[in-house]
N, C-alpha and C. Protein backbone atom coordinates (compact mmCIF):
# COMPACT_ATOMS: atom_id res chain seq x y z
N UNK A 1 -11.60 -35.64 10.92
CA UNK A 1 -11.13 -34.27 10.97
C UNK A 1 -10.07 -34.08 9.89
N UNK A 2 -10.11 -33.10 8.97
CA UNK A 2 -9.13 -32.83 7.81
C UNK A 2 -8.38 -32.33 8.52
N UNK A 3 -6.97 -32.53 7.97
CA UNK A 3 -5.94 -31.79 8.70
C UNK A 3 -5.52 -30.57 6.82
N UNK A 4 -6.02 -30.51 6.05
CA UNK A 4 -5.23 -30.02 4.74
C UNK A 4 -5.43 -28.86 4.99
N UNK A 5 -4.88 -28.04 3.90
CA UNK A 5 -5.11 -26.45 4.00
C UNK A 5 -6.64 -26.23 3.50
N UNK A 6 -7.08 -25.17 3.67
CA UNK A 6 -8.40 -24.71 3.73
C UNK A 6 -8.31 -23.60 3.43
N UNK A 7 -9.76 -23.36 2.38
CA UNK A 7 -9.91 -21.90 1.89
C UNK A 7 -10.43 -20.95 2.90
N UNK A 8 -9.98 -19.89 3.35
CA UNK A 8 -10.18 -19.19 4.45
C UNK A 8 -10.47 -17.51 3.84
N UNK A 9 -11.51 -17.17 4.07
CA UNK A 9 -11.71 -16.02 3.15
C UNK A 9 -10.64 -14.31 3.67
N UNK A 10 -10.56 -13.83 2.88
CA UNK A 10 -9.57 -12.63 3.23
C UNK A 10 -9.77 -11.23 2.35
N UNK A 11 -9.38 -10.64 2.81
CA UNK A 11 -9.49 -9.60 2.16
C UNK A 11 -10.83 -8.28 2.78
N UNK A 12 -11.50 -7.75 1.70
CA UNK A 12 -12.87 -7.65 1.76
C UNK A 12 -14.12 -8.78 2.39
N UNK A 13 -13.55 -9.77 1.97
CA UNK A 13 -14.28 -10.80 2.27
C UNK A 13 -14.37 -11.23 3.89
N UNK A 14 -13.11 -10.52 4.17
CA UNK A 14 -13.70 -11.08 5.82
C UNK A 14 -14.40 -10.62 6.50
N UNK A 15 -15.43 -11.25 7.21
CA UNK A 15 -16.55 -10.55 8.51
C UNK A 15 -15.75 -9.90 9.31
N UNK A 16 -14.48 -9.65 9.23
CA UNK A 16 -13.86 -9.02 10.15
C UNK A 16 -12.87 -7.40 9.72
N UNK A 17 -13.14 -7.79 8.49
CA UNK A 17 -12.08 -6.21 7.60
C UNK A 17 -12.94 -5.39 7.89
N UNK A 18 -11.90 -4.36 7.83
CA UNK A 18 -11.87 -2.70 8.56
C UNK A 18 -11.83 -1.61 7.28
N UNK A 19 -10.94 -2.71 5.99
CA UNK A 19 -10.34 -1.99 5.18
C UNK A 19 -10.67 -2.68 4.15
N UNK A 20 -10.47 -2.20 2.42
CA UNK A 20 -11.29 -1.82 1.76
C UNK A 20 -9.80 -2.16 0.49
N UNK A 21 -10.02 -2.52 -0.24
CA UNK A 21 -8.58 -2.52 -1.44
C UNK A 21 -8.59 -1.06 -1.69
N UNK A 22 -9.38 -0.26 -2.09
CA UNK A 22 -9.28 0.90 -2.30
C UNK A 22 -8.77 2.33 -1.11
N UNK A 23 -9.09 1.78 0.20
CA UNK A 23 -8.67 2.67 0.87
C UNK A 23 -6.99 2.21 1.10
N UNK A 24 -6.73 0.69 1.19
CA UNK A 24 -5.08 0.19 1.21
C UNK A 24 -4.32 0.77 0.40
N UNK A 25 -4.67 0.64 -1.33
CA UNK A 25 -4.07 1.34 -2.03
C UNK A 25 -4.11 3.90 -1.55
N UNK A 26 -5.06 3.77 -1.18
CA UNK A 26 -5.18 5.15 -1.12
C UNK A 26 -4.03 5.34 0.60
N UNK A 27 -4.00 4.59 1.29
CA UNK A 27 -3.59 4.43 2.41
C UNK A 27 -1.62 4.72 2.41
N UNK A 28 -1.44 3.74 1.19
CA UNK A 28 0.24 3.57 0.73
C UNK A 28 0.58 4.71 0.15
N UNK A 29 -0.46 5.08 -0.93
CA UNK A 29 -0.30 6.73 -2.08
C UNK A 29 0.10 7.58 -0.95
N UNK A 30 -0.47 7.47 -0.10
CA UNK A 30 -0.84 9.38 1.03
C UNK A 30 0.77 9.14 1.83
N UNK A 31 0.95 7.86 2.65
CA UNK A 31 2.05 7.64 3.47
C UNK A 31 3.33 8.31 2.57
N UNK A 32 4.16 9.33 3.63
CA UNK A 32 5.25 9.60 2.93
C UNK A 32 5.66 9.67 4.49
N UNK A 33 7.61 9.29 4.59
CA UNK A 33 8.24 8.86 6.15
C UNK A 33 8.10 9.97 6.36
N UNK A 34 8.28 10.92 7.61
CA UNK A 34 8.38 12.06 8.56
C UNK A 34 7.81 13.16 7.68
N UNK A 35 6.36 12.62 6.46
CA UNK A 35 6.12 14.14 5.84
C UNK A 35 4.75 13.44 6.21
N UNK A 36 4.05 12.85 6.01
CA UNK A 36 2.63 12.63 6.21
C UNK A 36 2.35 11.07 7.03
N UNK A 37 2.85 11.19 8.21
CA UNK A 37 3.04 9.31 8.97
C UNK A 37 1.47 8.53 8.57
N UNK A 38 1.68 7.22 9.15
CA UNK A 38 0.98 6.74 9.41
C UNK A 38 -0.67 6.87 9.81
N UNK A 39 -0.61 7.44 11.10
CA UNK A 39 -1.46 8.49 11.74
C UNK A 39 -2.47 9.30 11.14
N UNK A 40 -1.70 9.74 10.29
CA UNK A 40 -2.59 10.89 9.73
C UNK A 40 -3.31 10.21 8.94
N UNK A 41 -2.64 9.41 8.09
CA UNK A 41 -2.72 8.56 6.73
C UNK A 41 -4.62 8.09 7.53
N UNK A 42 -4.50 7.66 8.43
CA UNK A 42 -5.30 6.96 9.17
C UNK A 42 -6.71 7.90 9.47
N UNK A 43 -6.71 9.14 9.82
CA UNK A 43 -7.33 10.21 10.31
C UNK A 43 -7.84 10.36 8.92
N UNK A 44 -6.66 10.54 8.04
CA UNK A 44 -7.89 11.13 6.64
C UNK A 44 -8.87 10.36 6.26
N UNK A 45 -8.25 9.01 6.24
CA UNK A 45 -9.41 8.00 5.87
C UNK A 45 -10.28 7.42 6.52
N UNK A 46 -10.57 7.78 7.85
CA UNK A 46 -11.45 7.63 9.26
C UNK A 46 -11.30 5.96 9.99
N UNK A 47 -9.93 5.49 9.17
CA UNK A 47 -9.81 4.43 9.75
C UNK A 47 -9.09 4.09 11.33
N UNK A 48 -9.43 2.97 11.97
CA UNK A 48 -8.02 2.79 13.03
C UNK A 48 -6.39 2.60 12.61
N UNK A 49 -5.60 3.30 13.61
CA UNK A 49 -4.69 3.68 13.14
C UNK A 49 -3.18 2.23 13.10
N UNK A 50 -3.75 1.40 13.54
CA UNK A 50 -3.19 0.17 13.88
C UNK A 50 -3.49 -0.77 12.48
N UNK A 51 -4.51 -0.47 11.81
CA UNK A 51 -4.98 -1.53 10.29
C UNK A 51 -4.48 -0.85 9.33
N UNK A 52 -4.29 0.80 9.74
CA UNK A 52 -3.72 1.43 8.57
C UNK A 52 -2.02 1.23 8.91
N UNK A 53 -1.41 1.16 9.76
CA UNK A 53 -0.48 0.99 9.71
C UNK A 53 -0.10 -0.33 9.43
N UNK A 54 -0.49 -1.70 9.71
CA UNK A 54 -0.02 -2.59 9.32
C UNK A 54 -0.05 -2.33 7.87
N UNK A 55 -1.30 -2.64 7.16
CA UNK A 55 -1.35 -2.42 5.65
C UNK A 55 -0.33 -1.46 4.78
N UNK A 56 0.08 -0.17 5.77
CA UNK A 56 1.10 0.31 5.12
C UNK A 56 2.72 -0.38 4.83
N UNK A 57 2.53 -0.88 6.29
CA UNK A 57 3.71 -1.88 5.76
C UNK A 57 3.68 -3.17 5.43
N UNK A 58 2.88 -3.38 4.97
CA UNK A 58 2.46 -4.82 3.85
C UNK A 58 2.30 -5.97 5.29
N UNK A 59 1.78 -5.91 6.48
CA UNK A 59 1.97 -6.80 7.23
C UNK A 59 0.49 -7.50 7.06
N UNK A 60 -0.50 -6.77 6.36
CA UNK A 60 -1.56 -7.40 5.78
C UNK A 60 -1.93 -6.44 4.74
N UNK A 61 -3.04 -7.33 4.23
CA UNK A 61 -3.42 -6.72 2.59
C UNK A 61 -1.98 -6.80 1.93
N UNK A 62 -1.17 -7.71 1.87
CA UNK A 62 0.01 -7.64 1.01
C UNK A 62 0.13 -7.87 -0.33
N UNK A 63 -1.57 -9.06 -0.68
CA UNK A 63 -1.66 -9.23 -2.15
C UNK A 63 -2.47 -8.03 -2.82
N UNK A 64 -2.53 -6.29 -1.94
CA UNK A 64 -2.84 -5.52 -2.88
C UNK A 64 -1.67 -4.61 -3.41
N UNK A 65 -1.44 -4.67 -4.50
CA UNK A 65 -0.37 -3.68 -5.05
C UNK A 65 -0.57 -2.67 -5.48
């Protein structure tokens, strides 16, 4: 059994993303504090509002700038 680090796919690449480099970046553009939240940010782009909010605050997708 290896114990080393391992390439683990991310991003787009995971069988499990919701989100898209292009909607993350479009996700951060739209967010402005108490003028356009989170929420909405989320509604425009038909995503859940929990992936758009992490990503807004860099808690994933952090290597998109």
């Amino acid at each position: 059994m290896s114990r080393g680090l391992q390439n683990k796919p991310s991003g787009e690449s995971h069988y499990r993303a919701v989100l898209t480099e292009e909607i993350v970046l479009a996700l951060r553009a739209d967010y402005r504090p108490y003028v356009f939240s989170a929420r909405k940010c989320a509604e425009k782009h038909c995503v859940p509002f929990k992936a758009a909010q992490a990503a807004i605050n860099y808690e994933t997708w952090r290597f998109v700038t």
